[in-house]
Every structure is written in C-alpha cells, then in structure tokens.
PDB file of N, CA and C in Angstrom:
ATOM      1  N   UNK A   1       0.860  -1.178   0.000  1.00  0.00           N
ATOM      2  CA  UNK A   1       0.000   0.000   0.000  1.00  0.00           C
ATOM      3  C   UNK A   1       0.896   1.228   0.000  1.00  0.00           C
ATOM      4  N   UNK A   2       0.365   1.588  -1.017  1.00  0.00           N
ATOM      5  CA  UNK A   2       1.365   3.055  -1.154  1.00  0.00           C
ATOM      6  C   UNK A   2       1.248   4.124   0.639  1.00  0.00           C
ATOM      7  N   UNK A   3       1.476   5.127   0.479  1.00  0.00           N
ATOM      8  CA  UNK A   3       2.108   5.975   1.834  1.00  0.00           C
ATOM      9  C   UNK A   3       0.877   7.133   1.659  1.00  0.00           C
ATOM     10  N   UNK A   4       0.224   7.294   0.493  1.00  0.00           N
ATOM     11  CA  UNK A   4      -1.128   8.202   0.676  1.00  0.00           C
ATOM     12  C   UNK A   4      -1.844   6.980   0.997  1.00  0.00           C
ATOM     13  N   UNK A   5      -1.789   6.210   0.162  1.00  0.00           N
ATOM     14  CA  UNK A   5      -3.129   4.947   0.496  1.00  0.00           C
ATOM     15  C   UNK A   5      -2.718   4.952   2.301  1.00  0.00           C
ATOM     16  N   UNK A   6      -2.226   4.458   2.799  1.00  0.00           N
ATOM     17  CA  UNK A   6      -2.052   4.639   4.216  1.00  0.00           C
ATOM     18  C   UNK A   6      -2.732   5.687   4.934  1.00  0.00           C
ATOM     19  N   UNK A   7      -1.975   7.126   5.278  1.00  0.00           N
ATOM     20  CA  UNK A   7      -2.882   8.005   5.355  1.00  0.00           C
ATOM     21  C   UNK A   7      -4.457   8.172   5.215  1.00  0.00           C
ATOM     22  N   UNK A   8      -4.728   7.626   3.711  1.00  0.00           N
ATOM     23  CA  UNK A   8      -6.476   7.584   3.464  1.00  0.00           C
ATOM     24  C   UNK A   8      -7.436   6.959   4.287  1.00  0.00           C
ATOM     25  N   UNK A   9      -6.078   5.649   4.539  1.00  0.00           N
ATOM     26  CA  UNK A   9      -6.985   4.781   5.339  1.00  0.00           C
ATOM     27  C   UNK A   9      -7.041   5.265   6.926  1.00  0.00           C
ATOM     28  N   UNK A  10      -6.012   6.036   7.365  1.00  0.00           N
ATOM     29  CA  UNK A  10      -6.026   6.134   8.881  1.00  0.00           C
ATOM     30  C   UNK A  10      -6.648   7.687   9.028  1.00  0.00           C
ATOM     31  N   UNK A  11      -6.684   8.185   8.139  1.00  0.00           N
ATOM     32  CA  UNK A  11      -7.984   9.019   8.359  1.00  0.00           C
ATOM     33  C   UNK A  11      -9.551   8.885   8.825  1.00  0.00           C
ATOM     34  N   UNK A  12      -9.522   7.671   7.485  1.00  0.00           N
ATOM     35  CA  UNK A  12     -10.941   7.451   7.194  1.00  0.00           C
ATOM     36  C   UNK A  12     -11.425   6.560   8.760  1.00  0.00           C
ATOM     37  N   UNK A  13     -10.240   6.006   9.225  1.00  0.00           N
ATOM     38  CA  UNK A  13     -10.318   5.043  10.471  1.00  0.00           C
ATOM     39  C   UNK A  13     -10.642   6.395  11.904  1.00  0.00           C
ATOM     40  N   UNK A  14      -9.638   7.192  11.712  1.00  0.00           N
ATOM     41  CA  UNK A  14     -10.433   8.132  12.463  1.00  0.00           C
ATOM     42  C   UNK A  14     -11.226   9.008  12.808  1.00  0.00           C
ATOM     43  N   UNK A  15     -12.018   9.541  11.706  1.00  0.00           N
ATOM     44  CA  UNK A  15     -13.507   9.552  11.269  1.00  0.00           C
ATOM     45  C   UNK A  15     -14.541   8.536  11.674  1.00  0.00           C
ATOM     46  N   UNK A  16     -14.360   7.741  11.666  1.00  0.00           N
ATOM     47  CA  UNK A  16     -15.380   6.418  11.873  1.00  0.00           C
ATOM     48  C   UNK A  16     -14.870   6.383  13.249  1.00  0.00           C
ATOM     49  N   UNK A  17     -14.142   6.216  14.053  1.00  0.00           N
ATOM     50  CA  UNK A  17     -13.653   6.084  15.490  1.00  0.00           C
ATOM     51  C   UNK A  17     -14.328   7.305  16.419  1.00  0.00           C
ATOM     52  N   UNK A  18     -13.784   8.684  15.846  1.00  0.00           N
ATOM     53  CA  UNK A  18     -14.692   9.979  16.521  1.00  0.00           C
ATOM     54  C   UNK A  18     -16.046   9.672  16.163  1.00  0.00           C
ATOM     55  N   UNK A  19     -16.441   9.064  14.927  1.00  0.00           N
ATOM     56  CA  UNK A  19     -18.657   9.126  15.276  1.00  0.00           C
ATOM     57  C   UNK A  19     -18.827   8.321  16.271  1.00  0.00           C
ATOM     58  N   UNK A  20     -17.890   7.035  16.479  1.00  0.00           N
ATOM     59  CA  UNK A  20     -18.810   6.249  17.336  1.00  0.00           C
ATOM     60  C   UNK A  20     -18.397   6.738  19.351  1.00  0.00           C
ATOM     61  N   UNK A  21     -17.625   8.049  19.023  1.00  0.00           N
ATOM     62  CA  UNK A  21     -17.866   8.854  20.409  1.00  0.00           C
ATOM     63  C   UNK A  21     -19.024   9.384  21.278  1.00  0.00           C
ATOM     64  N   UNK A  22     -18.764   9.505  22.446  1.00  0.00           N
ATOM     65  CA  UNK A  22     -19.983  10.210  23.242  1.00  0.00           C
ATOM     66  C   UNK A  22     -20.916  11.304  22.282  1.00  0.00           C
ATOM     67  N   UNK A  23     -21.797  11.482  22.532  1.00  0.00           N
ATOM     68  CA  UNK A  23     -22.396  12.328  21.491  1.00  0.00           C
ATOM     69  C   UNK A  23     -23.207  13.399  22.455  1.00  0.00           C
ATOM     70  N   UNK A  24     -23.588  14.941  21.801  1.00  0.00           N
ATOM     71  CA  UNK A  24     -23.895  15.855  22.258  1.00  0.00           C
ATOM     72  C   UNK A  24     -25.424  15.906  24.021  1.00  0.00           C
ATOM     73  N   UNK A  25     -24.335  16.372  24.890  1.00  0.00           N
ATOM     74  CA  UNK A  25     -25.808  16.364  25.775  1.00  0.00           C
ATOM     75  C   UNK A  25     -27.078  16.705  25.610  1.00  0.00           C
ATOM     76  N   UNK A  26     -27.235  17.828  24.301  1.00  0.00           N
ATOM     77  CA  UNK A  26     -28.522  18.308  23.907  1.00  0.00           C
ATOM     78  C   UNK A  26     -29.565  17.290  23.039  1.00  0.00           C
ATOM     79  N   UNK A  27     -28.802  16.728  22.637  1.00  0.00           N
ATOM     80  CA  UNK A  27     -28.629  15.598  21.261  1.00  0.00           C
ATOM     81  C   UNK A  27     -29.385  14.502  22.035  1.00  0.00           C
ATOM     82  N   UNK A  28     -28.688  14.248  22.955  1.00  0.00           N
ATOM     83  CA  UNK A  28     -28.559  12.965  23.930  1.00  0.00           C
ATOM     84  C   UNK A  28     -30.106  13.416  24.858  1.00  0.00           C
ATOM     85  N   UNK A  29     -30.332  14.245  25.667  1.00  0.00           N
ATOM     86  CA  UNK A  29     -31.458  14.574  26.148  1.00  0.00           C
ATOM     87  C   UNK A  29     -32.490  14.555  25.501  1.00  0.00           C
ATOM     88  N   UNK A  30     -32.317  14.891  24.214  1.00  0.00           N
ATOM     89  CA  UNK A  30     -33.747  15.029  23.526  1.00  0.00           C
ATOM     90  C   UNK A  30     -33.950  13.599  23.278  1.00  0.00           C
ATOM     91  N   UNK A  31     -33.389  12.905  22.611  1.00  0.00           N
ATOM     92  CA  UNK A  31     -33.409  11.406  22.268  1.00  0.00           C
ATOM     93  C   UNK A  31     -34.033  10.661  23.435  1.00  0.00           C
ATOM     94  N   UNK A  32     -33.429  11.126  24.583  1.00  0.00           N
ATOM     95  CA  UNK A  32     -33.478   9.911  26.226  1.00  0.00           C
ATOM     96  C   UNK A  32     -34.952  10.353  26.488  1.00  0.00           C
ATOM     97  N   UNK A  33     -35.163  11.581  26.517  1.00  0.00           N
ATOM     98  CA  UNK A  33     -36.528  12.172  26.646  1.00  0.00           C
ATOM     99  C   UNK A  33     -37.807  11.410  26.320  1.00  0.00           C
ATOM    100  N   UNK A  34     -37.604  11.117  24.603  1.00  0.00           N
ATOM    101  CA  UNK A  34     -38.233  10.399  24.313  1.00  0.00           C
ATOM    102  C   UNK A  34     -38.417   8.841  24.510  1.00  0.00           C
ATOM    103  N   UNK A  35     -37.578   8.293  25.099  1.00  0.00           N
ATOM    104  CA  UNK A  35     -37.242   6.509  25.668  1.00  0.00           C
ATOM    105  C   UNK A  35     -37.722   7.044  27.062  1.00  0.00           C
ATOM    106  N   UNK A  36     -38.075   7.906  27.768  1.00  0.00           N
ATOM    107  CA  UNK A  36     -38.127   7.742  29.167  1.00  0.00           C
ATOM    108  C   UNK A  36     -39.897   7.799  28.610  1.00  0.00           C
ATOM    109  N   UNK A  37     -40.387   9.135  27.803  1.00  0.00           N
ATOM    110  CA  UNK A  37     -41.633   8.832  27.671  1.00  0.00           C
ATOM    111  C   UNK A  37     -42.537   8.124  27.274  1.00  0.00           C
ATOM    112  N   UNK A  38     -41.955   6.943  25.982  1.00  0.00           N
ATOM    113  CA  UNK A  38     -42.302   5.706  26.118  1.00  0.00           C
ATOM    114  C   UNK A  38     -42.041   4.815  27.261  1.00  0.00           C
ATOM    115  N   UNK A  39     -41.214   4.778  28.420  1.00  0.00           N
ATOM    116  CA  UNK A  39     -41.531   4.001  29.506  1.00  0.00           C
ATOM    117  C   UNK A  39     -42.360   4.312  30.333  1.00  0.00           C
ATOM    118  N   UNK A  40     -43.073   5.996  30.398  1.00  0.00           N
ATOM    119  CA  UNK A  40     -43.984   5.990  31.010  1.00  0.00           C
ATOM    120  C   UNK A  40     -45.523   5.317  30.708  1.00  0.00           C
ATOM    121  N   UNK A  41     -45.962   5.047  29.689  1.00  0.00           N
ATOM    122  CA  UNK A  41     -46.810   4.282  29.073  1.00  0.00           C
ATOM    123  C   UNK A  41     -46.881   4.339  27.732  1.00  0.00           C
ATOM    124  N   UNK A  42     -47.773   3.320  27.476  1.00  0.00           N
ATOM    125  CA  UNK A  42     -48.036   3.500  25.713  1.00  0.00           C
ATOM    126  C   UNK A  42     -47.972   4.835  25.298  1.00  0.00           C
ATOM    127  N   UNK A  43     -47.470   4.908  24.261  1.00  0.00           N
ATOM    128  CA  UNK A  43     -47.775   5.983  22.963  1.00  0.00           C
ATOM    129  C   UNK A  43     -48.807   5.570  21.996  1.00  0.00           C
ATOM    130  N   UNK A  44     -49.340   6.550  21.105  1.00  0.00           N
ATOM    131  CA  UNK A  44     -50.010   6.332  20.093  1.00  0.00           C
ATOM    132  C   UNK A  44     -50.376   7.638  19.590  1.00  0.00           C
ATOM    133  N   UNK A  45     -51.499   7.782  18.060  1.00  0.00           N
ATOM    134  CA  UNK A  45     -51.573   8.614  17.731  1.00  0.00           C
ATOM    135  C   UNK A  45     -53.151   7.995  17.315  1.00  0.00           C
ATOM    136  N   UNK A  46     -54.283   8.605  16.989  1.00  0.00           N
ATOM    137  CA  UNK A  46     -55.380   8.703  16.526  1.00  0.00           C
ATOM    138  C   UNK A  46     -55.693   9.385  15.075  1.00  0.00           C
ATOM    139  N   UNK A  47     -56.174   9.096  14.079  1.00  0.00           N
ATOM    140  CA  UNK A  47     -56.258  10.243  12.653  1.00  0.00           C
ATOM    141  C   UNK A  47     -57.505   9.698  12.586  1.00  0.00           C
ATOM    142  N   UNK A  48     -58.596  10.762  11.657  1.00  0.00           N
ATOM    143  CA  UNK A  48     -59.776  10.201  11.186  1.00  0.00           C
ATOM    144  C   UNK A  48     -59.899  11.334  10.179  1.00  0.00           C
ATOM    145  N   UNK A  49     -60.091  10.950   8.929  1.00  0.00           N
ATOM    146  CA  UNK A  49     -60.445  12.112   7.897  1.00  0.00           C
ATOM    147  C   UNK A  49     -61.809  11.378   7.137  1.00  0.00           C
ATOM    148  N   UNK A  50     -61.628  11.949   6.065  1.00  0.00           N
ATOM    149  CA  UNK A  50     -62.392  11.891   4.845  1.00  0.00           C
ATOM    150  C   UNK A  50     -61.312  11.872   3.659  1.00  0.00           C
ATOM    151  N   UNK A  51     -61.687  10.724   2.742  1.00  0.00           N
ATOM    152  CA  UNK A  51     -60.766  10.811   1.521  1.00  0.00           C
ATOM    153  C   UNK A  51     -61.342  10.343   0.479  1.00  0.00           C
ATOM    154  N   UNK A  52     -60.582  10.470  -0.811  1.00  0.00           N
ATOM    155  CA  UNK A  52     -61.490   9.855  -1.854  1.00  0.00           C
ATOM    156  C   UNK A  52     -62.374   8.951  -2.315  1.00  0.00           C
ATOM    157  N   UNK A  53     -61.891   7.642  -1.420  1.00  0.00           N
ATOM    158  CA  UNK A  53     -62.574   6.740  -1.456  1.00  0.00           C
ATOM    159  C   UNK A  53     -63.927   6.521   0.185  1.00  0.00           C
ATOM    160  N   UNK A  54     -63.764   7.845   0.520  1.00  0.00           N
ATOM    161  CA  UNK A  54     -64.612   7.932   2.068  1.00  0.00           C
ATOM    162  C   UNK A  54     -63.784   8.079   3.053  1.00  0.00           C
ATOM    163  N   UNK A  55     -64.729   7.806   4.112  1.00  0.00           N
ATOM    164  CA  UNK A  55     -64.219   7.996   5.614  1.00  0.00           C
ATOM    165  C   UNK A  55     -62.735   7.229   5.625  1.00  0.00           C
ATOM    166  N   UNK A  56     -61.453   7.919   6.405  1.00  0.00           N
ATOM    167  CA  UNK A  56     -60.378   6.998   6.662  1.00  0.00           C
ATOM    168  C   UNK A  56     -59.891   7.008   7.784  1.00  0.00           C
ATOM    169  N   UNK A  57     -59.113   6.313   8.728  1.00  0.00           N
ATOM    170  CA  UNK A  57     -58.899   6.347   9.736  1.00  0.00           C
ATOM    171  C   UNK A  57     -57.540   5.656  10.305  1.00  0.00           C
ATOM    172  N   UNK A  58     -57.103   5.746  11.148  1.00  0.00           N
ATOM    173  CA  UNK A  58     -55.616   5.111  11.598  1.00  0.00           C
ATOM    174  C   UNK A  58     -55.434   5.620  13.198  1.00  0.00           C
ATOM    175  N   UNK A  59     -54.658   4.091  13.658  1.00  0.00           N
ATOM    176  CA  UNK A  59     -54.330   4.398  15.182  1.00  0.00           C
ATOM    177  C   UNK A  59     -53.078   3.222  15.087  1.00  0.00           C
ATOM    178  N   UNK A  60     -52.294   4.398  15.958  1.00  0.00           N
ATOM    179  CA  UNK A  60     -51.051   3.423  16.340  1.00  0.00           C
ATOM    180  C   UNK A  60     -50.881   3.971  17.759  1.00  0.00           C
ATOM    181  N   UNK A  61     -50.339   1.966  18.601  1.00  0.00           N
ATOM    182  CA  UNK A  61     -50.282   2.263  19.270  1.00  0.00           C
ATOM    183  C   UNK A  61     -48.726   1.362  19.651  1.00  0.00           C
ATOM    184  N   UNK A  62     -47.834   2.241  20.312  1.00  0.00           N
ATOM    185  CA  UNK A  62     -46.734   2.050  20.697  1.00  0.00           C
ATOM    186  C   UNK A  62     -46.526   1.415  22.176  1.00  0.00           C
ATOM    187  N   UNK A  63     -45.831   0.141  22.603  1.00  0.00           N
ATOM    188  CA  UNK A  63     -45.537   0.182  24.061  1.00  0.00           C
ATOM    189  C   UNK A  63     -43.951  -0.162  23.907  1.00  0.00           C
ATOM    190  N   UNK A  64     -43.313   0.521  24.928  1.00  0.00           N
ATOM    191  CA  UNK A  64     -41.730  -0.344  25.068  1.00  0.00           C
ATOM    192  C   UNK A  64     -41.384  -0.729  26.164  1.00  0.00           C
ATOM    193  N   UNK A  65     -40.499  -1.852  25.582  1.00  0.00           N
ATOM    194  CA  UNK A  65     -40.036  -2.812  26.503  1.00  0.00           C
ATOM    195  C   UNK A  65     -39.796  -2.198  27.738  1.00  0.00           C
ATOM    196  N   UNK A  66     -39.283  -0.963  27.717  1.00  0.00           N
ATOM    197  CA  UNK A  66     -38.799  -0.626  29.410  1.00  0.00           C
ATOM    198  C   UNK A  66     -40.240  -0.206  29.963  1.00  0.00           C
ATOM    199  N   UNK A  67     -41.690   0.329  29.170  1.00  0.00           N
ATOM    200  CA  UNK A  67     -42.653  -0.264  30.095  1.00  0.00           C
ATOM    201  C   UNK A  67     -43.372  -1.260  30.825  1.00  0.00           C
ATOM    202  N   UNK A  68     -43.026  -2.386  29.776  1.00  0.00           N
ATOM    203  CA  UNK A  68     -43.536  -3.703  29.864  1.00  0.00           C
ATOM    204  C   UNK A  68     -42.843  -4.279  30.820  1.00  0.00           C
ATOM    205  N   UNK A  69     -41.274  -3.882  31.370  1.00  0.00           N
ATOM    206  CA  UNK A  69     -40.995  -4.388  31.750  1.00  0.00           C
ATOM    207  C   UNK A  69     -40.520  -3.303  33.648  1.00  0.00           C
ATOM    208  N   UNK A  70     -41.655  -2.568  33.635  1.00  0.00           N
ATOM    209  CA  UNK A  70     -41.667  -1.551  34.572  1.00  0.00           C
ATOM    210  C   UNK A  70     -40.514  -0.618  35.223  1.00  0.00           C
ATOM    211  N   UNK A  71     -40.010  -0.506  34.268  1.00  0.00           N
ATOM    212  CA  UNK A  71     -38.717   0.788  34.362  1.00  0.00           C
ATOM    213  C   UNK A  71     -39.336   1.885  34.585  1.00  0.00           C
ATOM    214  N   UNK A  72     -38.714   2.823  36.284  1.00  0.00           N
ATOM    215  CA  UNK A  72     -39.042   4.268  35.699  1.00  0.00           C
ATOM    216  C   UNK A  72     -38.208   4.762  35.408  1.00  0.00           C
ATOM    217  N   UNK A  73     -39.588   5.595  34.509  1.00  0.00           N
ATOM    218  CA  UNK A  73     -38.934   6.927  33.298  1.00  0.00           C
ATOM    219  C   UNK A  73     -37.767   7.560  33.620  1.00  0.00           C
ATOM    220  N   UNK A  74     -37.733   7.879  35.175  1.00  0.00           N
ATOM    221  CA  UNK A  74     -37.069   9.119  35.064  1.00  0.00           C
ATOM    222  C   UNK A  74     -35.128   7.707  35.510  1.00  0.00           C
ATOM    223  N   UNK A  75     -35.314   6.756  35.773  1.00  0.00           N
ATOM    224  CA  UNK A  75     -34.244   5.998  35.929  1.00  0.00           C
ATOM    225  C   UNK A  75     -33.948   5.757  34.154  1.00  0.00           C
ATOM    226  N   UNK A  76     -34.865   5.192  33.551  1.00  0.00           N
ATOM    227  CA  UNK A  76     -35.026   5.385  32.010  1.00  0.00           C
ATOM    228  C   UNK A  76     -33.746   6.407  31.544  1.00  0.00           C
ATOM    229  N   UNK A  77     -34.447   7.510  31.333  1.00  0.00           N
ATOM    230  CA  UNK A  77     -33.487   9.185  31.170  1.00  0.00           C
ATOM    231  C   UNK A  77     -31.881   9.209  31.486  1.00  0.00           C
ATOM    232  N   UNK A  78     -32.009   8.763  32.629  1.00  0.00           N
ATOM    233  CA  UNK A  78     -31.222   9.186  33.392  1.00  0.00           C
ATOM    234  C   UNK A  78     -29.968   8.004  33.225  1.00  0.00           C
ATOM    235  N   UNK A  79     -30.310   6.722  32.995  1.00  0.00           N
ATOM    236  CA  UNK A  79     -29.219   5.796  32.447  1.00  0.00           C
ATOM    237  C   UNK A  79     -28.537   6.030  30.636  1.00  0.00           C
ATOM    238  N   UNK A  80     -29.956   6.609  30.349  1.00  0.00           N
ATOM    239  CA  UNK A  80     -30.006   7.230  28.763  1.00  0.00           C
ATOM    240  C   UNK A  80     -28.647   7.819  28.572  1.00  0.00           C
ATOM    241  N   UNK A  81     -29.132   9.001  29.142  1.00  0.00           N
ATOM    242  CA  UNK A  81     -27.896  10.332  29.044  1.00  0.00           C
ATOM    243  C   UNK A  81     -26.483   9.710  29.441  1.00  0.00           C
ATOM    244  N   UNK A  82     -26.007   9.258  30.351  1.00  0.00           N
ATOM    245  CA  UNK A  82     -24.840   8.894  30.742  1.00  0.00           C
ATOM    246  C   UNK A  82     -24.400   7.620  29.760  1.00  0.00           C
ATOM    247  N   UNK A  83     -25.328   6.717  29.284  1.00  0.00           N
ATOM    248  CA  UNK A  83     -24.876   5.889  28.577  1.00  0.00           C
ATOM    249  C   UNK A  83     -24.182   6.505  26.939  1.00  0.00           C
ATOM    250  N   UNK A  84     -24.944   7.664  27.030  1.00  0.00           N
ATOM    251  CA  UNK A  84     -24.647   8.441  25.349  1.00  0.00           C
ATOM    252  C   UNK A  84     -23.670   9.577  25.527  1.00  0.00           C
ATOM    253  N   UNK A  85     -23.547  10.111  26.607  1.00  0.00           N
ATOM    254  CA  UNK A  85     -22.668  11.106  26.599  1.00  0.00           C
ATOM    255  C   UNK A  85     -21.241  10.976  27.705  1.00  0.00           C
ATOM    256  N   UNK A  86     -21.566   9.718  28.627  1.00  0.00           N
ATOM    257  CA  UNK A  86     -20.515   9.486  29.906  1.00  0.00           C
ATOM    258  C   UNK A  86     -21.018  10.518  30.984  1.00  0.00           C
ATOM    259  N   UNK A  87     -22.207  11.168  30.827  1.00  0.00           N
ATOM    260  CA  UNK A  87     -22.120  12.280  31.943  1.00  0.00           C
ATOM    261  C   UNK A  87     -23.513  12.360  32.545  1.00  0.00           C
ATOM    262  N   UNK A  88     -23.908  12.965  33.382  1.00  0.00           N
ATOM    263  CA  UNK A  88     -25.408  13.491  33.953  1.00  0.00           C
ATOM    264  C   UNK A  88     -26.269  14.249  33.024  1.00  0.00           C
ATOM    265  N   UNK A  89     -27.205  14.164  33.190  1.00  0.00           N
ATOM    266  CA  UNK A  89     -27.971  14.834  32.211  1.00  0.00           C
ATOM    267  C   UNK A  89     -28.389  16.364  32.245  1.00  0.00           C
ATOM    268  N   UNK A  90     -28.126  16.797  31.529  1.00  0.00           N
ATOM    269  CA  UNK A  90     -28.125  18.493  31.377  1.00  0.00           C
ATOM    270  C   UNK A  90     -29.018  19.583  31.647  1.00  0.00           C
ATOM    271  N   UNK A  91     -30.163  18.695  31.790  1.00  0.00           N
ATOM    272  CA  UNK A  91     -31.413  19.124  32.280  1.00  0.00           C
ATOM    273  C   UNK A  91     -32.411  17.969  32.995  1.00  0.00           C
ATOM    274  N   UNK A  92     -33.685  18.417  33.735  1.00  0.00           N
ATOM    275  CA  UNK A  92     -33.977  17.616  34.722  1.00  0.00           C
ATOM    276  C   UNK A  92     -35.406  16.763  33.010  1.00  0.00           C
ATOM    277  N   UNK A  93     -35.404  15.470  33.247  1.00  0.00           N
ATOM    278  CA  UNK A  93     -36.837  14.753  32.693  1.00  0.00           C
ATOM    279  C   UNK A  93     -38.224  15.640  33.069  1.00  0.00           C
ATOM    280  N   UNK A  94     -39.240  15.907  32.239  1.00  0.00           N
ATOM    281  CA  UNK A  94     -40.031  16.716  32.019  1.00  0.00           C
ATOM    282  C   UNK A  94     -41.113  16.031  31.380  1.00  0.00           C
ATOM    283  N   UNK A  95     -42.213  15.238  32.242  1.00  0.00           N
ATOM    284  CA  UNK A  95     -43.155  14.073  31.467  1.00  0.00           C
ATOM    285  C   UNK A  95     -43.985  14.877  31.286  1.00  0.00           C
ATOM    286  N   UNK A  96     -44.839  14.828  29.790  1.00  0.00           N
ATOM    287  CA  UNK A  96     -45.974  15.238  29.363  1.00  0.00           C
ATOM    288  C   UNK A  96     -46.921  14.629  30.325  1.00  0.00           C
TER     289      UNK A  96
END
C-alpha cells in the first residue's frame, strides 16, 4: 500500500472512530426524553379524515419494553444520558 493509500486509510479510520464517540448532551437529552416517555406508558396517535374513497382512519399504538418491563422513566433518562454522553444529564426529565 502506497504511503497516501495509508494516510487515506487512517484518516478514514479516524472519522469512523470519533462518530462512534460520546455524542452531544442536547442531542442525547432530547433522544433519552423520548425513551423515558415511552416508559412511562403506551404511545399512540389517533387520525380520522375523509378521503377519496370515504371515511379513513388510523391508530397506532406504541408500548416499550422498558414499560412492559416496569422501568421508571425518570431511571429510564437518566441511564439514557450517561450511557450516550458518559455524563449526567443536562437538564432535569419533564413528562408530558
């Protein structure tokens, strides 16, 4: 391997090494936010319109494992953040 080919490669190796680093607390909170509020219970969403072919309608409903399996939220969050960033979380969990 030539001596740029080298270089290319230990670049490209440390590029790929820094993404799979801690990642932003803001980043990281918003994300955990959402895994703590699916452990507080199901999610879902409700739609009902009218469309070309008539009345239409849709429901989804979401549960996760860390409810099913009675995690709280705010332990949820709070393992979240430190697992993604190494640190405490930057702001306090805030359940709808």
């Amino acid at each position: 391997m030539t001596r740029l080919g080298t270089l290319g490669l230990l670049g490209a190796l440390g590029v790929l090494l820094a993404s799979c680093g801690p990642m932003s607390p803001e980043l990281a909170a918003r994300q955990c936010a959402e895994r703590a509020q699916a452990a507080a219970g199901p999610t879902g969403s409700v739609g009902v319109g009218i469309g070309n072919d008539g009345p239409v309608s849709n429901l989804e409903i979401g549960i996760s494992s860390d409810y099913v399996f009675g995690k709280d939220p705010y332990d949820v969050y709070d393992r979240c953040v430190r697992d993604k960033t190494g640190q405490g979380p930057i702001r306090p969990l805030v359940l709808r």
